[in-house]
Protein backbone atom coordinates (compact mmCIF):
# COMPACT_ATOMS: atom_id res chain seq x y z
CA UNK A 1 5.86 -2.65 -7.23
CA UNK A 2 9.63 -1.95 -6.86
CA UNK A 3 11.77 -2.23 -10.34
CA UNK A 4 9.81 -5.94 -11.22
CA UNK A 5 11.73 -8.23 -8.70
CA UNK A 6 10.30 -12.16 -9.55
CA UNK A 7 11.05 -15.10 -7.76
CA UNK A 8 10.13 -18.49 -9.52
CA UNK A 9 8.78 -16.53 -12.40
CA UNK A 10 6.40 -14.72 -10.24
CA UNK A 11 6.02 -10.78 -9.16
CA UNK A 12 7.67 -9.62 -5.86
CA UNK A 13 6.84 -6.95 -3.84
CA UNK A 14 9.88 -6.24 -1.43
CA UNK A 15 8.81 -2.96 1.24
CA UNK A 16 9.37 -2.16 4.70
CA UNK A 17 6.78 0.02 6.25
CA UNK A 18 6.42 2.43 9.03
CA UNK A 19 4.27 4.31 11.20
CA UNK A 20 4.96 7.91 11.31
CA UNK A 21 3.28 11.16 12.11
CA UNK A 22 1.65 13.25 10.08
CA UNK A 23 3.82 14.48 7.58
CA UNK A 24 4.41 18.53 6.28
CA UNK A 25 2.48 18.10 3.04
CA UNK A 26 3.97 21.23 1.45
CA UNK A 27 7.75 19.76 2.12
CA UNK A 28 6.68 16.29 0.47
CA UNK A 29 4.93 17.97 -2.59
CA UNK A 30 8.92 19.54 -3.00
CA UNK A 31 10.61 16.08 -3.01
CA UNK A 32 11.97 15.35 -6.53
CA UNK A 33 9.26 13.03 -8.63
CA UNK A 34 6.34 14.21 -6.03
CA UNK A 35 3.20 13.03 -7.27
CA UNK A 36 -0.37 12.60 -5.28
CA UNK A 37 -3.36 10.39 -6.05
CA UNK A 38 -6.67 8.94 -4.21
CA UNK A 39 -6.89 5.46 -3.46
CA UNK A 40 -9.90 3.57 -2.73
CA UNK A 41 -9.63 -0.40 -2.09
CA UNK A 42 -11.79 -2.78 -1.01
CA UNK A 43 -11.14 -6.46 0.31
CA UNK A 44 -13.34 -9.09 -0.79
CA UNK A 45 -12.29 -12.83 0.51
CA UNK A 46 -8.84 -14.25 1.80
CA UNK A 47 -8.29 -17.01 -0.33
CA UNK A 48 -5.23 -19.21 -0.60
CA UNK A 49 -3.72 -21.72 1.61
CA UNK A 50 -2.72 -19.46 4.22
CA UNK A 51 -2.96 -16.51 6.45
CA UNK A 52 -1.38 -14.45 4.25
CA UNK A 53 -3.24 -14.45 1.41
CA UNK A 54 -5.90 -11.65 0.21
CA UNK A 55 -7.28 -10.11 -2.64
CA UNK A 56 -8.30 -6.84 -2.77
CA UNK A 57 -9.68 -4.10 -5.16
CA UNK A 58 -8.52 -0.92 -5.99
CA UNK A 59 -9.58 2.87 -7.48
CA UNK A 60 -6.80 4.84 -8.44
CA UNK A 61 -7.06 8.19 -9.12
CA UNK A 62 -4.69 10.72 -10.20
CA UNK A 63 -6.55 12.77 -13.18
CA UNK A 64 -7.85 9.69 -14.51
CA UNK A 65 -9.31 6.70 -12.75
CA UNK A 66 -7.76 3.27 -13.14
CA UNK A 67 -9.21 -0.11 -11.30
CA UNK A 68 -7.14 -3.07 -10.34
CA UNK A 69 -7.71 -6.46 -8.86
CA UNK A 70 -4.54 -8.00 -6.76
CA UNK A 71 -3.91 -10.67 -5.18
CA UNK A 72 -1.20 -10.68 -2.80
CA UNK A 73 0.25 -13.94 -0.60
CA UNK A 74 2.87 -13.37 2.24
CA UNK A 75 6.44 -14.73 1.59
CA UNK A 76 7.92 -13.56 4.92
CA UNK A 77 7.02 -10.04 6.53
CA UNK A 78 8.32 -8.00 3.54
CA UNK A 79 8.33 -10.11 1.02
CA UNK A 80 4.75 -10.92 -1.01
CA UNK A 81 3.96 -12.42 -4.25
CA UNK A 82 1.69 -9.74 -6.37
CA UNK A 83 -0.61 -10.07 -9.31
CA UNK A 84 -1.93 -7.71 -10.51
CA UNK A 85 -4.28 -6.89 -13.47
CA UNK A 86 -6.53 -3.93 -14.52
CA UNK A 87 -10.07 -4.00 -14.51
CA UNK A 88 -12.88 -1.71 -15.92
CA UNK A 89 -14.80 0.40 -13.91
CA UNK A 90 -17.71 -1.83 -14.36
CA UNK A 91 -15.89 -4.86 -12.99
CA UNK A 92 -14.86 -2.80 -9.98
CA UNK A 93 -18.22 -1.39 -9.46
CA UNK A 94 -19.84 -4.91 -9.44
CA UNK A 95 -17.25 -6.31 -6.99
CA UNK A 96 -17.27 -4.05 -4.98
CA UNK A 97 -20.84 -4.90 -3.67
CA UNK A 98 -19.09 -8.20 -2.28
CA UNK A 99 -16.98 -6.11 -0.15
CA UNK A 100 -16.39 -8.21 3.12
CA UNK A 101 -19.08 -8.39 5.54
CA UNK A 102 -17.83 -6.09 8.27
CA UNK A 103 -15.59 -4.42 6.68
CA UNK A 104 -14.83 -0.74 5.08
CA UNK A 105 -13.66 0.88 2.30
CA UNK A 106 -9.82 2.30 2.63
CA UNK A 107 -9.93 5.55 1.65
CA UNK A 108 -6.49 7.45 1.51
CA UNK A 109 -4.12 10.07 -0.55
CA UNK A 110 -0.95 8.91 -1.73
CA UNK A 111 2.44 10.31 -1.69
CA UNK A 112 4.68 9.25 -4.06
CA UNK A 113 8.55 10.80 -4.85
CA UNK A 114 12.13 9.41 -4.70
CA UNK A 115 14.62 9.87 -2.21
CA UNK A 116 18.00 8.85 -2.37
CA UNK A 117 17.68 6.52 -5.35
CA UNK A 118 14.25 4.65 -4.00
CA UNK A 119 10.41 5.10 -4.07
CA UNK A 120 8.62 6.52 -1.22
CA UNK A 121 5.19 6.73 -0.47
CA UNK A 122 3.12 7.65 2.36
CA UNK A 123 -0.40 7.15 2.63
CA UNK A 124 -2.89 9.43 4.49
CA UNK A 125 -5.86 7.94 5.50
CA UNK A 126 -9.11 9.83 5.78
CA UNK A 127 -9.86 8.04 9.54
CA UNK A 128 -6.42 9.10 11.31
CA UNK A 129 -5.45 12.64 11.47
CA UNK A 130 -2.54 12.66 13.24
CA UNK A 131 -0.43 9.84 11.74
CA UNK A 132 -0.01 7.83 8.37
CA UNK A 133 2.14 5.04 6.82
CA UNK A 134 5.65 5.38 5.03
CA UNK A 135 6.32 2.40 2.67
CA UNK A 136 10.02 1.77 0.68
CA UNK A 137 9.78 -0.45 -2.32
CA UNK A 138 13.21 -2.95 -2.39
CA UNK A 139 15.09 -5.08 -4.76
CA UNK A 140 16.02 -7.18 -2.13
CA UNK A 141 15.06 -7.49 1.87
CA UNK A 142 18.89 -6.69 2.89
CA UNK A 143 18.72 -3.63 0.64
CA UNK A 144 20.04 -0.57 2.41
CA UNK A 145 17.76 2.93 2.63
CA UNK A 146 16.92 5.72 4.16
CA UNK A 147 13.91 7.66 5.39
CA UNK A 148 13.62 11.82 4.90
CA UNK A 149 15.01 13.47 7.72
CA UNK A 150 12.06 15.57 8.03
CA UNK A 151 9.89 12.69 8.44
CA UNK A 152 9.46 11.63 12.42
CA UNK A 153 8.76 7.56 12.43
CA UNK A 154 6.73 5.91 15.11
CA UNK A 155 7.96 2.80 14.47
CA UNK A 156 8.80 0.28 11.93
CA UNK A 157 5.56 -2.03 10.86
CA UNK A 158 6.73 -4.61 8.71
CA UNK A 159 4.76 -7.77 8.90
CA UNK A 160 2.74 -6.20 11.57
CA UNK A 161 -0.63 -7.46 10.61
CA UNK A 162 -2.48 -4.70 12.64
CA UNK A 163 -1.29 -2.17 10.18
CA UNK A 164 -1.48 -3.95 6.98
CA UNK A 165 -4.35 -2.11 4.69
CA UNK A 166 -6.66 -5.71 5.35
CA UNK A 167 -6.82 -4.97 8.73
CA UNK A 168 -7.54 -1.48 8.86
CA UNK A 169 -10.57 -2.21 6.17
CA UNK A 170 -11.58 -4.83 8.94
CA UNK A 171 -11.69 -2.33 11.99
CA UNK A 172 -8.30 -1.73 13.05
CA UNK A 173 -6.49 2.22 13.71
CA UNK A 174 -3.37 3.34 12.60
């Protein structure tokens, strides 16, 4: 989560995200602050009082494995409330046999580094070989950035429920 942004006492997440092709993976692991992990979340219930409201589950692993439970509700199309706490292994290991019926796993590598000032990271998924997703964390949704030059976006995905993690774990393609 970008530089711990609250509204009414709460966590924001601020991000735009994009669709882009796949990335040179040798010029990213040169960007200044580059660092890699695995990621594997699961989704087990939308909860809340509306559509933009999910929790999901999450393995991180970059040397040394870390689980998390979020929750995560939809201010407008860039804008969510987080929570966010760690869990143990066990925890994750038990919850994730209530995965959603239907649905899979997200399995993916993440890029992390900083470019001009912000936090960039693109996410490879293990289904889609030819593109992935860019996401910028923001203090605010006017915030001004900028995207590598050697980077080659599709097209900006913001608030575009079809590429939101949720609905790729229920189905959907990049």
């Amino acid at each position: 989560m970008a530089k711990n942004v609250t509204i009414d006492g709460k966590n924001v997440e601020i991000e735009r995200k994009f669709l882009i092709k796949m990335p040179d993976i040798q010029k990213l692991r040169k960007m200044d602050n580059y660092s890699e992990s695995y990621i594997e979340q699961i989704y087990i219930s939308q909860t809340g009082d509306f559509e933009g409201s999910r929790i999901r589950f999450r393995k991180y692993d970059n040397g040394k494995c870390v689980y998390f439970k979020t929750h995560k509700e939809d201010i407008t199309g860039i804008t969510r409330f987080e929570e966010e706490k760690e869990i143990t292994q066990e925890e994750y290991k038990s919850l994730s046999k209530l995965k959603l019926e239907g649905s899979r796993a997200i399995n993916k590598t993440r890029c992390c580094f900083d470019y001009m000032g912000l936090t960039v990271e693109i996410d490879i998924y293990d289904f889609c070989s030819d593109k992935a997703t860019l996401e910028i964390e923001l203090e605010s949704e006017d915030q001004q950035y900028f995207i590598p030059p050697f980077i080659e976006v599709i097209a900006e995905v913001s608030g575009i429920e079809k590429y939101r993690n949720y609905s790729l774990a229920m189905g959907e393609n990049l």
